[in-house]
Protein backbone atom coordinates (compact mmCIF):
# COMPACT_ATOMS: atom_id res chain seq x y z
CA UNK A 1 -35.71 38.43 24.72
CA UNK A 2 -36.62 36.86 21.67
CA UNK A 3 -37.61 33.07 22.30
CA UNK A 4 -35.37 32.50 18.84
CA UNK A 5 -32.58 33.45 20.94
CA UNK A 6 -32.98 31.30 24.58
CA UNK A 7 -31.70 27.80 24.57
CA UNK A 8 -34.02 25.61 26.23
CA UNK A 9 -32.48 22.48 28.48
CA UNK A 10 -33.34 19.00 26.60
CA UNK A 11 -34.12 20.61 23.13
CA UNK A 12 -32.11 19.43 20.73
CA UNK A 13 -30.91 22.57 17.60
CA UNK A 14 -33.00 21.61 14.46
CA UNK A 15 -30.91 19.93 11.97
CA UNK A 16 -30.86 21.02 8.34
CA UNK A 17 -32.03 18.95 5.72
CA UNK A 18 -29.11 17.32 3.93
CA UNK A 19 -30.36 17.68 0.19
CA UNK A 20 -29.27 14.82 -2.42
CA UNK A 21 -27.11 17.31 -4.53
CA UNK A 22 -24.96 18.19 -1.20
CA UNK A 23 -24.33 14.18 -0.83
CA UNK A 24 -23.29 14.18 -4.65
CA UNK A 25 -20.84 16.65 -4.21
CA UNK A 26 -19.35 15.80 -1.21
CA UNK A 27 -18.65 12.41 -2.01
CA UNK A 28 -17.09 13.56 -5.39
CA UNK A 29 -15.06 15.66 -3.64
CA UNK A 30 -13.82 12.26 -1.26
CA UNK A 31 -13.44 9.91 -4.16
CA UNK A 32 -11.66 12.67 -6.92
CA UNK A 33 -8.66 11.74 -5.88
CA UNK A 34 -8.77 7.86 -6.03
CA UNK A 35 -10.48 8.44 -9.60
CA UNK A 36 -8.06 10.41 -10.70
CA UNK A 37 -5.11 7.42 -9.59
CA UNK A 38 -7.14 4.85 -11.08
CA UNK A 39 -7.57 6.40 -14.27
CA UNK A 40 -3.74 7.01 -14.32
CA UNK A 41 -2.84 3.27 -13.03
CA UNK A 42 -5.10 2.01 -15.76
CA UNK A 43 -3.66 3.87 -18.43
CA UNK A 44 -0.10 2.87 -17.38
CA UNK A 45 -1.37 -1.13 -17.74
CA UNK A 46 -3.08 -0.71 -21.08
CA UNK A 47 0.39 1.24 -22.17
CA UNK A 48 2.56 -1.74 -20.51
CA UNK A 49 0.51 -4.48 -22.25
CA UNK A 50 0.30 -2.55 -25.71
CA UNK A 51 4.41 -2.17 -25.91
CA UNK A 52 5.01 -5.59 -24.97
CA UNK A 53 2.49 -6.98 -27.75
CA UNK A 54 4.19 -4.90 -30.59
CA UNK A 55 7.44 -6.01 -29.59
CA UNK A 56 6.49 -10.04 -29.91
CA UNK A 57 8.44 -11.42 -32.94
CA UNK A 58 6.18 -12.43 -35.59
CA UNK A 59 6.94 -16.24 -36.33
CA UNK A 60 6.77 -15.41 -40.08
CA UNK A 61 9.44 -13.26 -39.42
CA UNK A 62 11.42 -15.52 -37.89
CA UNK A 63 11.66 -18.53 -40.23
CA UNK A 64 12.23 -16.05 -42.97
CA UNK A 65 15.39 -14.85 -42.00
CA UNK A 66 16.44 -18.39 -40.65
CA UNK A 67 16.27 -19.56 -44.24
CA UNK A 68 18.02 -16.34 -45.77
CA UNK A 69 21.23 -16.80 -43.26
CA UNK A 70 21.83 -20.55 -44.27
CA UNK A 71 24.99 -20.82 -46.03
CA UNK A 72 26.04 -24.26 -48.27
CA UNK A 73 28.81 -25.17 -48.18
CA UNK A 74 30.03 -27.60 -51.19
């Protein structure tokens, strides 16, 4: 037999060598999905907060039509 092939007691199998690139990609592969909900949370909030500022009344607006409605009466 080959000596490849026997499995010696108290040797440990060689490891492989765990390059930088495979770390990269592995932990994009974890994280995608919590990137993806974050992205989509955020652009819910900025939506949210842009509606609500457009729909503030103006306060130019408002005395303007507060002095158009008064009515005299003699």
């Amino acid at each position: 037999m080959h000596s490849s092939t026997q499995n010696k007691i108290g040797k440990r199998p060689e490891k492989q060598q765990v390059t930088l690139t495979d770390t990269l990609h592995d932990t994009w592969r974890v994280m995608k999905p919590f990137v993806h909900f974050s992205v989509k949370a955020l652009r819910i909030v900025a939506h949210a907060l842009i509606f609500i500022v457009k729909h503030i009344p103006k306060p130019e607006e408002h005395q303007l039509k507060s002095k158009k409605d008064k009515v005299i009466k003699i």
